[in-house]
N, C-alpha and C. Protein backbone atom coordinates (compact mmCIF):
# COMPACT_ATOMS: atom_id res chain seq x y z
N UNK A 1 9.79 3.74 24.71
CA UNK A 1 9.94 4.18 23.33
C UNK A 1 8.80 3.60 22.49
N UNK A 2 8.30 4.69 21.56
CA UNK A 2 7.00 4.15 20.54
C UNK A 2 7.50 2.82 19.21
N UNK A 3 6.43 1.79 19.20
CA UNK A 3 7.37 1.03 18.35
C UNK A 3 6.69 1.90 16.66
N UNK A 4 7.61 1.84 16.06
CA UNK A 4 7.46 2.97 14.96
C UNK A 4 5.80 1.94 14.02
N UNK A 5 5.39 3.07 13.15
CA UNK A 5 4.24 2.24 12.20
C UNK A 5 5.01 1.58 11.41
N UNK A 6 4.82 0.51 11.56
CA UNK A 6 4.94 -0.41 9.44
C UNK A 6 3.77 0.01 8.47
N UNK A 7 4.31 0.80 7.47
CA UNK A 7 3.69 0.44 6.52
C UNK A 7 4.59 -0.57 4.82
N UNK A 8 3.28 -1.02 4.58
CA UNK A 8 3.54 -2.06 3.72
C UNK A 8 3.49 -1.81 2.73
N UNK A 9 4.42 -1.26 1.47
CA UNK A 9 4.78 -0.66 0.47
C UNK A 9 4.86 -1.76 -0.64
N UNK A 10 3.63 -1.91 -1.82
CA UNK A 10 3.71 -3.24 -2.53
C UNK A 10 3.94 -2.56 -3.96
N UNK A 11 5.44 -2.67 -4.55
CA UNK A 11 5.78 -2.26 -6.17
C UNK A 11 6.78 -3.20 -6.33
N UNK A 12 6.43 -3.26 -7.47
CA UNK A 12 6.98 -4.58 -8.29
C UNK A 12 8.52 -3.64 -9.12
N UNK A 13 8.17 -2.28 -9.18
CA UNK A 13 9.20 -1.68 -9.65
C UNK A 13 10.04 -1.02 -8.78
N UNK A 14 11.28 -1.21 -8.97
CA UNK A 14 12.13 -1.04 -7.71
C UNK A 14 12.53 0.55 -7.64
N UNK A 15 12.92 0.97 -8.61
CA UNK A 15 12.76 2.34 -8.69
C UNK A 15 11.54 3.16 -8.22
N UNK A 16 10.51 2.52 -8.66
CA UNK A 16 9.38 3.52 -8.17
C UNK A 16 8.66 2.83 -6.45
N UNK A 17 8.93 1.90 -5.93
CA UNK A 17 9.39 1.33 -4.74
C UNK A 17 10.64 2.45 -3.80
N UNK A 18 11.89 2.02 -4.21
CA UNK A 18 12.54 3.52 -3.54
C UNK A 18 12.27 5.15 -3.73
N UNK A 19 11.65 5.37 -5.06
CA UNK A 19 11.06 6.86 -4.53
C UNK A 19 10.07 7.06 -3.31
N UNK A 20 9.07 5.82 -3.41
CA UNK A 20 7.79 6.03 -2.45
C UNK A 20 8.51 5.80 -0.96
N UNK A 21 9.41 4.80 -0.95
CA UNK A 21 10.38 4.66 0.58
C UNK A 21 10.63 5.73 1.14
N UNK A 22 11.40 6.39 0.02
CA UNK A 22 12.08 7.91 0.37
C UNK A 22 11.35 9.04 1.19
N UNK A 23 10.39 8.96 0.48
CA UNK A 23 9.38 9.88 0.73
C UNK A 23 8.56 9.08 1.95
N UNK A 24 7.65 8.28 2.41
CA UNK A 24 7.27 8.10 3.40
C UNK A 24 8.07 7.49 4.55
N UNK A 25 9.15 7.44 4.95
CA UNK A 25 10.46 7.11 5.42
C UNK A 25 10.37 8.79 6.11
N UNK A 26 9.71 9.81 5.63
CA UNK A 26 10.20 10.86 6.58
C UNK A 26 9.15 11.27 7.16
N UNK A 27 8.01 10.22 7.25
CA UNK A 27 6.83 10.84 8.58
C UNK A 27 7.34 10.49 9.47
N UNK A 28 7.01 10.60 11.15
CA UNK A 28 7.33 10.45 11.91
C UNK A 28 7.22 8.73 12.51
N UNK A 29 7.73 8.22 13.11
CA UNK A 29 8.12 7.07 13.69
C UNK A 29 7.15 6.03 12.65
N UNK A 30 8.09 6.40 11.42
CA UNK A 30 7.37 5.09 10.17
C UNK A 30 8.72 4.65 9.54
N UNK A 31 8.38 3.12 9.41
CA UNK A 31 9.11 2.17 9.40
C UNK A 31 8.45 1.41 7.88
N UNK A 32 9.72 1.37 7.01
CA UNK A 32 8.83 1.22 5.45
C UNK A 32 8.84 -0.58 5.16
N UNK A 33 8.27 -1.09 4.70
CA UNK A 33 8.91 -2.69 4.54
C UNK A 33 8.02 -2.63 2.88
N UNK A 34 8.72 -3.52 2.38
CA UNK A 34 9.04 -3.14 0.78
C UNK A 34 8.67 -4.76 0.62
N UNK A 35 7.59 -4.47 -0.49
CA UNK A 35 7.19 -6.31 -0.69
C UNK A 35 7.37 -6.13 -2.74
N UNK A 36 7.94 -6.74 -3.01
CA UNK A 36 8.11 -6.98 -4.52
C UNK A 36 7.20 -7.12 -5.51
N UNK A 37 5.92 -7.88 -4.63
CA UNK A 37 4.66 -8.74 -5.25
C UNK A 37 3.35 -8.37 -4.58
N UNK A 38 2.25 -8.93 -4.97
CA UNK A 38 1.29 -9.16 -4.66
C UNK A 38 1.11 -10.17 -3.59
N UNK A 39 1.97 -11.01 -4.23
CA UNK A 39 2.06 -12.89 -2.88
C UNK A 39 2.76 -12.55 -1.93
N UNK A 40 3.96 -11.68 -2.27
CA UNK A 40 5.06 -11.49 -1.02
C UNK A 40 4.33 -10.18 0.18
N UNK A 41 3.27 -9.43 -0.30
CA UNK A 41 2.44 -8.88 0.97
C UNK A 41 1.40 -9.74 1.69
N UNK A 42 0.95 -10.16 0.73
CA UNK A 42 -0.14 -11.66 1.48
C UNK A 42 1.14 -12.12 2.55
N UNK A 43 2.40 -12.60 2.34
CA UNK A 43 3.42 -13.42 3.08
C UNK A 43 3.51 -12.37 4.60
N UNK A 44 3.86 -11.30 4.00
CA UNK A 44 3.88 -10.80 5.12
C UNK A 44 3.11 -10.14 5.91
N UNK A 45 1.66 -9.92 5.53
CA UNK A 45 0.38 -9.78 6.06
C UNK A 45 0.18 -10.62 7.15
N UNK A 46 1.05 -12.25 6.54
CA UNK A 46 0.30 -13.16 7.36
C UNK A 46 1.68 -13.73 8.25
N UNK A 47 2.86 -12.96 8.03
CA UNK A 47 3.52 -13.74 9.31
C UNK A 47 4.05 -12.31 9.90
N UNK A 48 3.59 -11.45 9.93
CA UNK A 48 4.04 -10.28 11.15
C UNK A 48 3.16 -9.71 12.26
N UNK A 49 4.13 -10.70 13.30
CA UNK A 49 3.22 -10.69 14.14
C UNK A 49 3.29 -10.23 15.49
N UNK A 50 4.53 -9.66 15.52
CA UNK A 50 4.71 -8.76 16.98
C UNK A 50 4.44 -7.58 17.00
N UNK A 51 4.31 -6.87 15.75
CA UNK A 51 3.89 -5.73 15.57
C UNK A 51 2.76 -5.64 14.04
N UNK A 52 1.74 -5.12 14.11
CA UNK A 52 0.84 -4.66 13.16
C UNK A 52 1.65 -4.04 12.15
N UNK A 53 0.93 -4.36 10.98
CA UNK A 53 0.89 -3.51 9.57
C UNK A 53 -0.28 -2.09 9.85
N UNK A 54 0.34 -0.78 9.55
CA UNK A 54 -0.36 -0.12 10.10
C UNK A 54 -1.05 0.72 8.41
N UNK A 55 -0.53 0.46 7.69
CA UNK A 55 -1.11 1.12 6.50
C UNK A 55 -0.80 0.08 4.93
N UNK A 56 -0.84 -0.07 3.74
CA UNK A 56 -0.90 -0.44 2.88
C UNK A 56 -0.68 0.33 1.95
N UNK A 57 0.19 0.64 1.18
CA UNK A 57 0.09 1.37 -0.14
C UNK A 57 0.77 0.59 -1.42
N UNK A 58 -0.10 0.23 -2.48
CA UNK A 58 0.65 -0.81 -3.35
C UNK A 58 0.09 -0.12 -4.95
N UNK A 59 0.75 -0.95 -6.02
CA UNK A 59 0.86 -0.96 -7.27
C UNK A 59 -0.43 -1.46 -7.51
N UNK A 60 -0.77 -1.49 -8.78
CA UNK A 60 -2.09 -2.28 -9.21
C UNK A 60 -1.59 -2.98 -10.35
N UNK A 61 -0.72 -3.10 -10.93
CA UNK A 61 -0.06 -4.06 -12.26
C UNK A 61 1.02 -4.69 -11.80
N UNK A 62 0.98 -5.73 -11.21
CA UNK A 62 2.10 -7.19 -10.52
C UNK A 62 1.30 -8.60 -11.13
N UNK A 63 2.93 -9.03 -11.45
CA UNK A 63 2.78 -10.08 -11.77
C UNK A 63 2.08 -10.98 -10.82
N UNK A 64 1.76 -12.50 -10.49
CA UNK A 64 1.34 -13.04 -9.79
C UNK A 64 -0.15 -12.58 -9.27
N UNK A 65 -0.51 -12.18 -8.12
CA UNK A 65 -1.10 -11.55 -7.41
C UNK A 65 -1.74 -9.83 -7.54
N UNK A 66 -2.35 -9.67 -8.44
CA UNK A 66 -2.29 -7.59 -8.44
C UNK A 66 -3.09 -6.83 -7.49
N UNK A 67 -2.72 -5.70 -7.79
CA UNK A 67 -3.08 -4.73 -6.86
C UNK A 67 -5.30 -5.03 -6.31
N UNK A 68 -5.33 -5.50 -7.07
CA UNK A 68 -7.02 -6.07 -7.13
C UNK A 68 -7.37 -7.09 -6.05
N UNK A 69 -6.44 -8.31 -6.46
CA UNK A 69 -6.61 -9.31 -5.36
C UNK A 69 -5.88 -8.95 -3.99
N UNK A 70 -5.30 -7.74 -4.35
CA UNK A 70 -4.47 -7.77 -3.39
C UNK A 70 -5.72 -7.17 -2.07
N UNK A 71 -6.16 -6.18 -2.71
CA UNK A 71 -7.26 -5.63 -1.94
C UNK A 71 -7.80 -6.22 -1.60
N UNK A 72 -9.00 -7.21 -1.72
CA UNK A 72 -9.52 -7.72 -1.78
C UNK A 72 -9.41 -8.68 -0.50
N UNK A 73 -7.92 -9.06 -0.76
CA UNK A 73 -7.24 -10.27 0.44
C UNK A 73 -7.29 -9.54 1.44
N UNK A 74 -6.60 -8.27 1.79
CA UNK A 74 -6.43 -7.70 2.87
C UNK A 74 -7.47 -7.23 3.37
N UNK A 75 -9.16 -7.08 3.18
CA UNK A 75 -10.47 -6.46 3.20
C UNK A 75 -10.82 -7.63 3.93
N UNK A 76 -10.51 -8.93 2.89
CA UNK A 76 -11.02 -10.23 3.77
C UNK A 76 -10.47 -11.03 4.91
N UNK A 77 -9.14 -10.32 5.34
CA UNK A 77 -8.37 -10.59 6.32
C UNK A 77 -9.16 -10.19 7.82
N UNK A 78 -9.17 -11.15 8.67
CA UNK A 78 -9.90 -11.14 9.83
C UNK A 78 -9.26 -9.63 10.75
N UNK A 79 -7.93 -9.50 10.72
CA UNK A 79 -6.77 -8.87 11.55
C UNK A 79 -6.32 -7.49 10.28
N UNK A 80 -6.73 -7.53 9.33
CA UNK A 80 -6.42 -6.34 8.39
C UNK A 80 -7.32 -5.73 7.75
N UNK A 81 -9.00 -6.22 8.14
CA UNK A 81 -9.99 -5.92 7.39
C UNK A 81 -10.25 -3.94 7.45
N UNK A 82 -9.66 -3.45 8.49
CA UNK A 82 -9.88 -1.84 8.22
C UNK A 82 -8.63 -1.41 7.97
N UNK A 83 -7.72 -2.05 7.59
CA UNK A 83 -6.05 -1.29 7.45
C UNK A 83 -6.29 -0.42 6.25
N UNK A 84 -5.91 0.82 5.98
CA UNK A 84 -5.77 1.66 5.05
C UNK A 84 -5.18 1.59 4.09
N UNK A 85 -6.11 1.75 2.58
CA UNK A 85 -4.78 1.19 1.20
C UNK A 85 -5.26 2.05 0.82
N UNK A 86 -3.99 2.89 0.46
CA UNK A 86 -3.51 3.79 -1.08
C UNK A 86 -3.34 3.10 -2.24
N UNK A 87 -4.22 3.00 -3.38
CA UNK A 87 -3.38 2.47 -4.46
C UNK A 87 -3.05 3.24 -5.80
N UNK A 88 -1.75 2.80 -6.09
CA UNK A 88 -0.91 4.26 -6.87
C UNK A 88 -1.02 3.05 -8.25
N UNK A 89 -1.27 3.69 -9.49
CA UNK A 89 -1.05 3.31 -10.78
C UNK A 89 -1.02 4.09 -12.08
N UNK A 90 -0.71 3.55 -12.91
CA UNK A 90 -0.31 4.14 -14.45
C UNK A 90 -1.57 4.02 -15.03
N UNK A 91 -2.82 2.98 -14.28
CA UNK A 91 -3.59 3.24 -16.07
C UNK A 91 -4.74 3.80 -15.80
N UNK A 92 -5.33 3.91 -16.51
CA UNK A 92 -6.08 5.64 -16.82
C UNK A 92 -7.39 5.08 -17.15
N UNK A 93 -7.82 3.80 -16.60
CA UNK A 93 -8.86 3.85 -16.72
C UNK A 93 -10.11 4.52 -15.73
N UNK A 94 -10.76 5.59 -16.54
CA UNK A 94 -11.88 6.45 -16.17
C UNK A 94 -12.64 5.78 -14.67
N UNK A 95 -12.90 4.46 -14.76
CA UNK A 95 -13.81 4.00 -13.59
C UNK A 95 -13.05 3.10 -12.80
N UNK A 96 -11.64 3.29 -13.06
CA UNK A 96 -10.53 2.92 -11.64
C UNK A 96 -11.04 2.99 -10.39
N UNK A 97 -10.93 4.64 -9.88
CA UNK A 97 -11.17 5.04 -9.11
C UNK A 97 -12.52 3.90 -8.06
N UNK A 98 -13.53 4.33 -9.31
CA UNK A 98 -14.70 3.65 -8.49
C UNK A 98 -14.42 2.26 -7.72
N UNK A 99 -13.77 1.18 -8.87
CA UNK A 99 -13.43 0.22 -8.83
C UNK A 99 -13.19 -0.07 -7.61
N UNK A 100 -12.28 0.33 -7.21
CA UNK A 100 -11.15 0.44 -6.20
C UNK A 100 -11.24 0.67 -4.38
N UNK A 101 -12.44 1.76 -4.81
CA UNK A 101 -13.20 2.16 -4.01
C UNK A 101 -14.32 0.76 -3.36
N UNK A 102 -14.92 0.50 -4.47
CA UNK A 102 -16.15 -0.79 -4.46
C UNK A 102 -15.29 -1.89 -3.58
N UNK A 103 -14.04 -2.50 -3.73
CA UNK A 103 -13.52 -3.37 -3.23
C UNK A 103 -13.13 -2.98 -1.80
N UNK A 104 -12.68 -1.50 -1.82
CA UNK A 104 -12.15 -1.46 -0.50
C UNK A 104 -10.87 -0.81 -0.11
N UNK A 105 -10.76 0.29 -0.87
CA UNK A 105 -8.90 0.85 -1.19
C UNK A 105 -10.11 2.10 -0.90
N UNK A 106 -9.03 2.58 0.06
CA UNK A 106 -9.27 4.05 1.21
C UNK A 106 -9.33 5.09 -0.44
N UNK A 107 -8.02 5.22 -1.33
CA UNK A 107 -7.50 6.07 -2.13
C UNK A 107 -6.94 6.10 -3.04
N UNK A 108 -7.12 6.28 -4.19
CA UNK A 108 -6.49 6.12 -5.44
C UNK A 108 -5.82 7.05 -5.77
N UNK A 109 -4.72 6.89 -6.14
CA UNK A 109 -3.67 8.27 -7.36
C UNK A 109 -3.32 7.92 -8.24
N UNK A 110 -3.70 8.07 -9.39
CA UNK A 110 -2.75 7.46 -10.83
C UNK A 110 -1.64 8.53 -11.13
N UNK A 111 -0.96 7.30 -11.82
CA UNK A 111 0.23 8.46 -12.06
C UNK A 111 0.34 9.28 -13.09
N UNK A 112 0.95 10.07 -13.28
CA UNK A 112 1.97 10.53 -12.35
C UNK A 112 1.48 11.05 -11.24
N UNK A 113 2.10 10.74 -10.46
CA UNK A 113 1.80 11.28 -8.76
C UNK A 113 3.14 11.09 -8.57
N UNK A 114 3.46 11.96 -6.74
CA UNK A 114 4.39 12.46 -6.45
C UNK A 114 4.09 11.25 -5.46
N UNK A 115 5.59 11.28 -5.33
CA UNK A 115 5.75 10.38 -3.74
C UNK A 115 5.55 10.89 -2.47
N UNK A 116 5.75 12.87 -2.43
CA UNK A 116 5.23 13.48 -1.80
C UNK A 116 3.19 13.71 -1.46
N UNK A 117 3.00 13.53 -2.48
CA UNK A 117 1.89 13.08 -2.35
C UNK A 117 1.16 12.18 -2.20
N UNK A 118 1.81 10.84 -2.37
CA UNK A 118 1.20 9.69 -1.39
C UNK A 118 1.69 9.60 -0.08
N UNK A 119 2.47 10.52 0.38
CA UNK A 119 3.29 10.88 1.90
C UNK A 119 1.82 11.44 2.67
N UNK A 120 1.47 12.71 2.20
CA UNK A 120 0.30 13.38 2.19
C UNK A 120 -0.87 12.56 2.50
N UNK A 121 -1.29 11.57 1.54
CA UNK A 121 -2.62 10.93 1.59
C UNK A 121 -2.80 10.18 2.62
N UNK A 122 -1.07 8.91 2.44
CA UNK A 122 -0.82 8.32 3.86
C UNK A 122 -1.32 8.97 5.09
N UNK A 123 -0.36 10.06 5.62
CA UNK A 123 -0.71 11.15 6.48
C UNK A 123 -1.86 11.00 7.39
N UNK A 124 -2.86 11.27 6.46
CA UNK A 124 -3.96 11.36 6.72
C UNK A 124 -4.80 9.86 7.49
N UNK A 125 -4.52 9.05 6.58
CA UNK A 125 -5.02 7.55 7.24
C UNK A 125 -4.22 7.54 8.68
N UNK A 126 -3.22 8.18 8.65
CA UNK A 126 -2.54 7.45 10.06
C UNK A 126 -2.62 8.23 11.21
């Protein structure tokens, strides 16, 4: 039996956390794990270890740790440096995108975006 993908789902908002579950929860043999924070994906970046993190998709406005450093960490990670990040956000700044890009995030969607459509983008990385 295939061991299913983890991907690593980082929102600080729990509601918009279970829409994105919902929705990537129905690709095929994907397995969602839900981190609250910025620090709590670093945590589990760095202690899962029988099976790979196979994708990344996170928030960019968290307390502690944001969607910025978050990139950043996982780019500079020896064992996660090509893992694929989606990053989904609310603000509208014009040179996001680039930003985002420059550090090392596969894909940007600001919102509103569909959860079906970060299902989609995922998709594609995997």
């Amino acid at each position: 039996m295939q061991m299913p993908r983890l991907i690593l789902l980082v929102e600080d908002s729990e509601q918009c956390a279970s829409n994105l579950e919902i929705a990537l929860s129905t690709l095929p043999d994907v397995e969602v794990i839900w981190a609250p924070s910025g620090r709590e994906a670093l945590h589990v970046l760095d202690t899962t270890v029988e099976q790979r993190i196979s994708a990344v998709v996170t928030d960019l406005d968290m307390p502690d740790v944001d969607g910025f450093e978050l990139v950043k960490a996982v780019r500079a990670h020896p064992r996660y440096a090509g893992l694929p990040i989606i990053v989904v956000s609310g603000n509208t700044d014009p040179e996001l995108g680039g930003r985002l890009q420059a550090l090392g995030a596969d894909a940007f969607l600001p919102k509103p975006y569909s959860p079906g459509e970060v299902r989609s983008k995922l998709e594609q990385y995997l």
